[in-house]
N, C-alpha and C. Protein backbone atom coordinates (compact mmCIF):
# COMPACT_ATOMS: atom_id res chain seq x y z
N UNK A 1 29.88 42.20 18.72
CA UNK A 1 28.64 42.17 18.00
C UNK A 1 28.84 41.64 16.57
N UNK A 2 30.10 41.90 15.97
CA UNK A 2 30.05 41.69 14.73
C UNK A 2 30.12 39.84 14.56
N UNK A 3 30.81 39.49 15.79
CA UNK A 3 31.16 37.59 15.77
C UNK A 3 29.73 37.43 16.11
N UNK A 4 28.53 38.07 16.73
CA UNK A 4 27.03 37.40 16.59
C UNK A 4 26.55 37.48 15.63
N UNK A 5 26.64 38.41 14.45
CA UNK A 5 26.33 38.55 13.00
C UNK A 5 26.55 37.28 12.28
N UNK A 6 28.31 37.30 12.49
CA UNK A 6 28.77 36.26 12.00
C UNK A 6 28.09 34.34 11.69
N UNK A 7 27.70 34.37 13.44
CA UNK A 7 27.62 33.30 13.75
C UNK A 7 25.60 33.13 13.06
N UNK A 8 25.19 33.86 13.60
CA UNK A 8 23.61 34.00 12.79
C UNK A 8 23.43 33.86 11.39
N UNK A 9 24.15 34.32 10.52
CA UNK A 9 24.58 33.91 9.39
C UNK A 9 24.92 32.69 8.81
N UNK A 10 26.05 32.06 9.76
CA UNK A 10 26.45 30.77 9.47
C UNK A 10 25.24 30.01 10.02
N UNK A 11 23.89 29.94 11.21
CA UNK A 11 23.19 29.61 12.04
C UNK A 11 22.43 29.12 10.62
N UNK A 12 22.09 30.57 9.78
CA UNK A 12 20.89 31.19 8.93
C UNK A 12 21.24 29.76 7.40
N UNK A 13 22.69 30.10 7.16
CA UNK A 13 22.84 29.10 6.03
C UNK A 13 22.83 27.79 6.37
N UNK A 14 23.06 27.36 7.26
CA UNK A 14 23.45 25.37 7.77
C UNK A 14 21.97 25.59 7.47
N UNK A 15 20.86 26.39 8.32
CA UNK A 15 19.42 26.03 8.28
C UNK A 15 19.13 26.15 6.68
N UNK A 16 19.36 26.55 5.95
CA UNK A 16 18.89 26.18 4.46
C UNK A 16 19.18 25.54 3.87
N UNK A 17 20.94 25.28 3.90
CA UNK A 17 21.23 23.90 3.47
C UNK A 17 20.41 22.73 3.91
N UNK A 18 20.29 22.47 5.04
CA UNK A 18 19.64 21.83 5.55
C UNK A 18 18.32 21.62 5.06
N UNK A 19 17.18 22.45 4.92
CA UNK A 19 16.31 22.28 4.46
C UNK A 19 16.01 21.79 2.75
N UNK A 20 16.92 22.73 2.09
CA UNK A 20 17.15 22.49 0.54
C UNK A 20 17.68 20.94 0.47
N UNK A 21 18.65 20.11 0.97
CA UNK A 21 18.84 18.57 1.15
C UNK A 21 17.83 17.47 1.55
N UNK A 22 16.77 18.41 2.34
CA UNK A 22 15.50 17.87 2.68
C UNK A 22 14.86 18.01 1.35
N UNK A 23 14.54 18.72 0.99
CA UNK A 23 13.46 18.96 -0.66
C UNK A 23 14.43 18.37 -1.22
N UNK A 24 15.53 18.25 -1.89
CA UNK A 24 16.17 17.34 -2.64
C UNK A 24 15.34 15.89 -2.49
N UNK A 25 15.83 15.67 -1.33
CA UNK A 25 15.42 13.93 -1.19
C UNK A 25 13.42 13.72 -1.12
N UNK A 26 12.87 14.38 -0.79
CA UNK A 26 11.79 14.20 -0.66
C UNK A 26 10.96 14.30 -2.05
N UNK A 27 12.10 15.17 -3.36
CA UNK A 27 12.00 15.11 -4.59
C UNK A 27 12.26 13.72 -5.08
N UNK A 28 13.02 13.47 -4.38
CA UNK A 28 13.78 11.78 -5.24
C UNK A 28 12.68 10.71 -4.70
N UNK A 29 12.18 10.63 -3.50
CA UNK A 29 11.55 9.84 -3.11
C UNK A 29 9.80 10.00 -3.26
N UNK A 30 9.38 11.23 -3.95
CA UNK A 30 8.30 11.33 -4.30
C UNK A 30 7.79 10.71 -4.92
N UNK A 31 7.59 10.37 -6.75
CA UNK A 31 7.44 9.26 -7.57
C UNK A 31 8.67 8.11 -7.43
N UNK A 32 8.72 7.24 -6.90
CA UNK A 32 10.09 6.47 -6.76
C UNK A 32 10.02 5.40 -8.43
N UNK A 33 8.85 5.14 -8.88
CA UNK A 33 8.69 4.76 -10.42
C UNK A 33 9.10 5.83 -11.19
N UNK A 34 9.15 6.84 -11.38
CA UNK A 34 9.77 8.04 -12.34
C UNK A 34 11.22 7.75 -11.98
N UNK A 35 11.53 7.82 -11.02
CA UNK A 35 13.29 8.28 -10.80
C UNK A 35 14.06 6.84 -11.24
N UNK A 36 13.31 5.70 -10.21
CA UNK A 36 14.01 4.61 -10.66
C UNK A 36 13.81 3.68 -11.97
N UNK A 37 12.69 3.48 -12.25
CA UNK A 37 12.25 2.16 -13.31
C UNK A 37 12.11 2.84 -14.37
N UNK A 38 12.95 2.97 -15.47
CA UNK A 38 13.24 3.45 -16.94
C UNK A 38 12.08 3.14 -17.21
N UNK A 39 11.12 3.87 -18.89
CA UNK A 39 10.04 3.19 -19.16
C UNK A 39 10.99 1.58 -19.97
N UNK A 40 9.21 0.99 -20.00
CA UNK A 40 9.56 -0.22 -20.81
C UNK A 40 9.99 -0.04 -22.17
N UNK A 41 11.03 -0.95 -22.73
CA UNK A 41 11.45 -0.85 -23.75
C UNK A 41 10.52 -0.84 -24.84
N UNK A 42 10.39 -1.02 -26.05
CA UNK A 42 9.50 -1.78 -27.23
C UNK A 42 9.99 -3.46 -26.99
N UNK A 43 11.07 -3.13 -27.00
CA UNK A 43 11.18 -4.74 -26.60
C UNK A 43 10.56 -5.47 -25.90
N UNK A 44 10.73 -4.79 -24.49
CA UNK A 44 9.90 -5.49 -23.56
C UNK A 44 8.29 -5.25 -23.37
N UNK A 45 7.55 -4.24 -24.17
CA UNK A 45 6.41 -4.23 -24.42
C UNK A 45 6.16 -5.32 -26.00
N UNK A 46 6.76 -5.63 -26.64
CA UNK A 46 6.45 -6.91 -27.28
C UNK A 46 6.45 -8.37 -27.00
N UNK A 47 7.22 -8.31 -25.92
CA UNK A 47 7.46 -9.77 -25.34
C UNK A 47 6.89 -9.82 -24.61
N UNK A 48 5.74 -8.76 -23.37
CA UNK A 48 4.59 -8.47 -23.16
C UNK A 48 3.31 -8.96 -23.77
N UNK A 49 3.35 -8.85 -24.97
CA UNK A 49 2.21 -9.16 -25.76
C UNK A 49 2.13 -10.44 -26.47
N UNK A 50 1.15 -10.75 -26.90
CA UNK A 50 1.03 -12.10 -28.25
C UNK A 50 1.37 -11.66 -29.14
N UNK A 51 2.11 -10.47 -29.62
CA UNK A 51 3.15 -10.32 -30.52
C UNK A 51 4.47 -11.06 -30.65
N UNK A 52 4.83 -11.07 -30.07
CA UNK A 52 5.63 -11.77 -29.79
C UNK A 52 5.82 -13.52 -29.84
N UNK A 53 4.57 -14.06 -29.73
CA UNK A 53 4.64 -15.55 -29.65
C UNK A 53 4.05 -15.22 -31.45
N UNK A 54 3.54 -14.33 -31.58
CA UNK A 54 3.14 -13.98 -33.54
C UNK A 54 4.37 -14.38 -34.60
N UNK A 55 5.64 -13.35 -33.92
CA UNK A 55 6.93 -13.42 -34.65
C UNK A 55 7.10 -14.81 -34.56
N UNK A 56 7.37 -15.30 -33.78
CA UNK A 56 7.72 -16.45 -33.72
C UNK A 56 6.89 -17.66 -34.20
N UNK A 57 5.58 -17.75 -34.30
CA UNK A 57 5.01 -18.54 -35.24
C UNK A 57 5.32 -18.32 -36.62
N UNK A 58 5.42 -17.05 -37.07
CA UNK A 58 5.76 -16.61 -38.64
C UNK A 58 7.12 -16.93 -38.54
N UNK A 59 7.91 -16.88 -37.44
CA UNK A 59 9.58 -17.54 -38.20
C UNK A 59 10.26 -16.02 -38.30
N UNK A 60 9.85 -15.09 -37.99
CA UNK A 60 10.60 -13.29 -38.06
C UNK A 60 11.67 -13.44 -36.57
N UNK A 61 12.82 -13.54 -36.99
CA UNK A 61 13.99 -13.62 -35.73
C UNK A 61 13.64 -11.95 -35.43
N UNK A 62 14.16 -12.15 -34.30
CA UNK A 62 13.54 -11.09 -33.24
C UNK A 62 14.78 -10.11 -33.26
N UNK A 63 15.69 -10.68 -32.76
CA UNK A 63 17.23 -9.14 -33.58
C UNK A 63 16.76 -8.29 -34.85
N UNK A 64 16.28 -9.69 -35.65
CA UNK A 64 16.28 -8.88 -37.28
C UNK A 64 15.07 -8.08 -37.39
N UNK A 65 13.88 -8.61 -36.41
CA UNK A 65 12.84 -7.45 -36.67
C UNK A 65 12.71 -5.74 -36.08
N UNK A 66 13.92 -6.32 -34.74
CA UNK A 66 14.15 -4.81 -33.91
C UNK A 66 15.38 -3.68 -34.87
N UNK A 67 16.07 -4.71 -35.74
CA UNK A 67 16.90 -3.91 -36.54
C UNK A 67 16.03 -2.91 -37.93
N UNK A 68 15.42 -4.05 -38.28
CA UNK A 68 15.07 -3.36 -39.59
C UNK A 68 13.73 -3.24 -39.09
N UNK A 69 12.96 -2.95 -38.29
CA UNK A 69 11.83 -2.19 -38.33
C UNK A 69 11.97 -1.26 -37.85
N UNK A 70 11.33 -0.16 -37.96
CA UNK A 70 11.31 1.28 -37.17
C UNK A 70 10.84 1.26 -35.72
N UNK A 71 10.64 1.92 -35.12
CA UNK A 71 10.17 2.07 -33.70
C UNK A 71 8.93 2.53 -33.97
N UNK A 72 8.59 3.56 -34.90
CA UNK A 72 7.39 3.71 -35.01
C UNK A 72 6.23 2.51 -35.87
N UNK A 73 6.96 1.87 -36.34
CA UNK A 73 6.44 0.43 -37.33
C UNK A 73 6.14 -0.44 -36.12
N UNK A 74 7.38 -0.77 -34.87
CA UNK A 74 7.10 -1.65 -34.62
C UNK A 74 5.84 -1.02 -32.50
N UNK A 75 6.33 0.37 -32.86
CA UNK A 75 4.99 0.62 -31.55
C UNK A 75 3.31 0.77 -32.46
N UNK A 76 3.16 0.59 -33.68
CA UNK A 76 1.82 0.35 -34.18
C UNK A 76 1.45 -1.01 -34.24
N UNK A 77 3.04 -1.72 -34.62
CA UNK A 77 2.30 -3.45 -34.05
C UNK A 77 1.79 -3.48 -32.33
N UNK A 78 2.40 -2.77 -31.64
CA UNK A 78 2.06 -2.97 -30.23
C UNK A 78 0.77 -2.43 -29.90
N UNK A 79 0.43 -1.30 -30.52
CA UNK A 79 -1.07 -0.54 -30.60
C UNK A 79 -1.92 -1.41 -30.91
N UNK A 80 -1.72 -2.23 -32.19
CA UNK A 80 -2.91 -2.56 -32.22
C UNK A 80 -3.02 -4.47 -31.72
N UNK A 81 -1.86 -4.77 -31.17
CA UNK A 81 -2.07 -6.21 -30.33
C UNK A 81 -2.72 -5.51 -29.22
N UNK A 82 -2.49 -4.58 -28.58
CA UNK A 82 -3.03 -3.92 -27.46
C UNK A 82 -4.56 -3.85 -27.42
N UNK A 83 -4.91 -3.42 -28.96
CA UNK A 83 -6.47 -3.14 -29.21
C UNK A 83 -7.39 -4.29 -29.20
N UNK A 84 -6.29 -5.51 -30.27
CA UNK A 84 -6.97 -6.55 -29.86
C UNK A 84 -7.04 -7.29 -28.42
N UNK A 85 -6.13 -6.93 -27.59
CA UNK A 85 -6.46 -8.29 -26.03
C UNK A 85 -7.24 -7.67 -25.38
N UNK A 86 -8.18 -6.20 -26.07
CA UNK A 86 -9.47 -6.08 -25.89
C UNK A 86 -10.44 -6.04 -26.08
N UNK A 87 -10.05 -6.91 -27.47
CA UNK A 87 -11.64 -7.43 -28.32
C UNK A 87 -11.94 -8.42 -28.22
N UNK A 88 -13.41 -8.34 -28.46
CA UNK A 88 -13.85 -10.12 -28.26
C UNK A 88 -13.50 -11.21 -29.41
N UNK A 89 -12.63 -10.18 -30.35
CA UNK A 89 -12.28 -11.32 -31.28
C UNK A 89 -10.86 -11.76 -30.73
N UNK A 90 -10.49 -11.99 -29.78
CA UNK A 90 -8.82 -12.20 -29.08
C UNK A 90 -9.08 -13.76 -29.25
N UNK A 91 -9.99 -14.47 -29.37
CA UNK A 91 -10.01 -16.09 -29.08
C UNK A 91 -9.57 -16.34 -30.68
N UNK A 92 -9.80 -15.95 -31.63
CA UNK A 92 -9.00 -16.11 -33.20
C UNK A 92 -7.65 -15.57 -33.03
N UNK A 93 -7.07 -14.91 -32.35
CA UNK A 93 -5.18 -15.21 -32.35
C UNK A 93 -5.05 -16.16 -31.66
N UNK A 94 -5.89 -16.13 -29.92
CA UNK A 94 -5.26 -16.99 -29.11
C UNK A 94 -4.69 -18.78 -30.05
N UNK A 95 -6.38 -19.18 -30.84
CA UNK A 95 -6.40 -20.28 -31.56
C UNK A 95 -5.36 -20.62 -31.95
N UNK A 96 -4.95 -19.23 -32.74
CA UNK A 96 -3.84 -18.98 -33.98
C UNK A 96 -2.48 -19.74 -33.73
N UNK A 97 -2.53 -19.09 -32.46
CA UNK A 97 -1.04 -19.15 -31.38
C UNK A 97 -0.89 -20.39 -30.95
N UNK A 98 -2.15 -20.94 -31.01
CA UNK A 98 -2.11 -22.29 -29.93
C UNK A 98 -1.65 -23.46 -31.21
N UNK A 99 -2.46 -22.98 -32.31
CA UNK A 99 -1.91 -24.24 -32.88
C UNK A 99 -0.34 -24.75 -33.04
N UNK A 100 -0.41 -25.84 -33.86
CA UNK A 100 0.79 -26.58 -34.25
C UNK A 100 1.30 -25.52 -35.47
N UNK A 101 0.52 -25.36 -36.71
CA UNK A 101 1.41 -24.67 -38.07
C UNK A 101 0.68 -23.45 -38.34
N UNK A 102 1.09 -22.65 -38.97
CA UNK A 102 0.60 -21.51 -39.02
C UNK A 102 -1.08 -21.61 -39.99
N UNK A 103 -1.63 -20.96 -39.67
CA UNK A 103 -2.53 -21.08 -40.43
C UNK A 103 -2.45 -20.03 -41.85
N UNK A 104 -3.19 -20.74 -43.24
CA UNK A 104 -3.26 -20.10 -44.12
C UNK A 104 -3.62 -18.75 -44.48
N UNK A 105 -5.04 -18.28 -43.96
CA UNK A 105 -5.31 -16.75 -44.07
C UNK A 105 -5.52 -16.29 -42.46
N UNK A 106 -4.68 -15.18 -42.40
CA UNK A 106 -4.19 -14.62 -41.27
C UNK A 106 -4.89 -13.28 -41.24
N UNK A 107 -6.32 -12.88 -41.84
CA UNK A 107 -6.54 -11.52 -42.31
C UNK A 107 -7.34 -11.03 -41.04
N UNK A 108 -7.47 -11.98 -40.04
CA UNK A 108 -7.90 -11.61 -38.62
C UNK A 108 -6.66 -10.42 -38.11
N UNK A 109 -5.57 -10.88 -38.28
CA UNK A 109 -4.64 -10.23 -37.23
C UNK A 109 -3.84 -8.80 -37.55
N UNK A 110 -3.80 -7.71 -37.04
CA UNK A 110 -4.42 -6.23 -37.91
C UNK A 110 -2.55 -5.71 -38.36
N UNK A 111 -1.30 -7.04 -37.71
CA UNK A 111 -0.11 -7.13 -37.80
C UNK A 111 0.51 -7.77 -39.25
N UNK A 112 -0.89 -8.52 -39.43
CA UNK A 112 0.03 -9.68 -40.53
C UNK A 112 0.57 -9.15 -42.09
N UNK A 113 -0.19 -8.08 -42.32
CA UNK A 113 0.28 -7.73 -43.70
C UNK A 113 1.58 -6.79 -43.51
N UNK A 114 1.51 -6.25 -42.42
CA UNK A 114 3.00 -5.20 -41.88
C UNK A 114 4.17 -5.99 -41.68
N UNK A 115 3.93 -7.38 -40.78
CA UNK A 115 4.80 -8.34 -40.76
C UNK A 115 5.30 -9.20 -41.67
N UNK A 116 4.30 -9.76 -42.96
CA UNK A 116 4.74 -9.86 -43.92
C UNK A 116 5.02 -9.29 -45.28
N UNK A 117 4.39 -9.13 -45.61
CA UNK A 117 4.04 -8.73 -46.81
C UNK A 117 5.22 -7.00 -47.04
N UNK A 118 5.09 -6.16 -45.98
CA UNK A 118 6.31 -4.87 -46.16
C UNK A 118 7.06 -5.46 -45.12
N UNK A 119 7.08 -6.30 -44.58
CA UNK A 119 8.70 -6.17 -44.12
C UNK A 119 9.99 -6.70 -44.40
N UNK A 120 11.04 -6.35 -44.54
CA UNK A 120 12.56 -6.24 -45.15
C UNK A 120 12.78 -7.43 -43.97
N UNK A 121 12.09 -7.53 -42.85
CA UNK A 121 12.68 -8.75 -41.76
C UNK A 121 12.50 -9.94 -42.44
N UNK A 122 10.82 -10.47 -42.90
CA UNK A 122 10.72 -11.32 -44.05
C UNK A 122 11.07 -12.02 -44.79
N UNK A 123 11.57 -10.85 -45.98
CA UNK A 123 12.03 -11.20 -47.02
C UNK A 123 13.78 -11.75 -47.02
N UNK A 124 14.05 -10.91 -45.77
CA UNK A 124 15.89 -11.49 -45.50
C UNK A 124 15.92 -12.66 -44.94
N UNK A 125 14.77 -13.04 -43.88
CA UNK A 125 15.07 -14.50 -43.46
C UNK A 125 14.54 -15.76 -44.41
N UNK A 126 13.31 -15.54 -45.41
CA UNK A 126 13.06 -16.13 -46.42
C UNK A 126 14.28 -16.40 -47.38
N UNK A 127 15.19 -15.79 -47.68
CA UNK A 127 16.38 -15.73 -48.29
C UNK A 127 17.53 -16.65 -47.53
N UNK A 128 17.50 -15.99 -46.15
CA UNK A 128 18.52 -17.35 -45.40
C UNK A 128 17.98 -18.77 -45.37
N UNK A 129 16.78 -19.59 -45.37
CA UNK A 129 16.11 -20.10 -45.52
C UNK A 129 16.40 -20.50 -47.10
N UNK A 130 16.11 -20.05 -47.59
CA UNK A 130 16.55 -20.45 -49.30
C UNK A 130 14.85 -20.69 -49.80
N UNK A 131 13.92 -19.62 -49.70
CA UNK A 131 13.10 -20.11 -49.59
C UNK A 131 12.30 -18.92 -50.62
């Protein structure tokens, strides 16, 4: 009697292991976007956006703006490119973007005084530039 104890026991645990390896995986495979796909970077939510083709019309190298801007500096540029590609004023960047040289007053775009005017990215490449 005591080797049927035995064996019911061992019967009793394989069946929970068993089941607990089941909820494991059915955990992993539940959201398969949570477990596998990291969120998007800032990076890659700027290169996402017409932020990005922005820097690059203004001439802001893209290393030097992810170095010396903050994360929180540079997810309020993303906030509010975000706000605009849902305003009906989006056809004054698109313009912006499309042209050949930058245009003179930029007071449409809710980035440009953050991008120029306070940023340390700016003023360092204006300097390599000799400018």
């Amino acid at each position: 009697m005591n080797i049927l104890t035995s064996v019911d026991n061992l019967f009793l645990l394989g069946c929970a292991t068993i089941l607990a390896l089941i909820g494991v995986q059915h955990m992993r495979h539940k959201d398969p976007q949570k477990t596998t796909k990291p969120e998007n970077s800032l990076e890659d939510q700027v290169i996402a956006l017409r932020l990005s083709k922005m820097l690059d019309k203004l001439g802001v190298p893209r290393n030097e703006y992810f170095r010396y801007m903050s994360p929180k500096i540079i997810q309020g540029h993303i906030n509010h490119c975000l706000r605009c590609t849902h305003s009906s004023k989006v056809h004054i960047c698109d313009a912006y973007l499309d042209r050949a040289k930058p245009m003179k007053s930029m007071r449409f775009c809710p980035n440009y005084r953050s991008l120029i005017m306070n940023s340390r990215v700016f003023y360092c490449h204006k300097k390599a530039l000799g400018k």
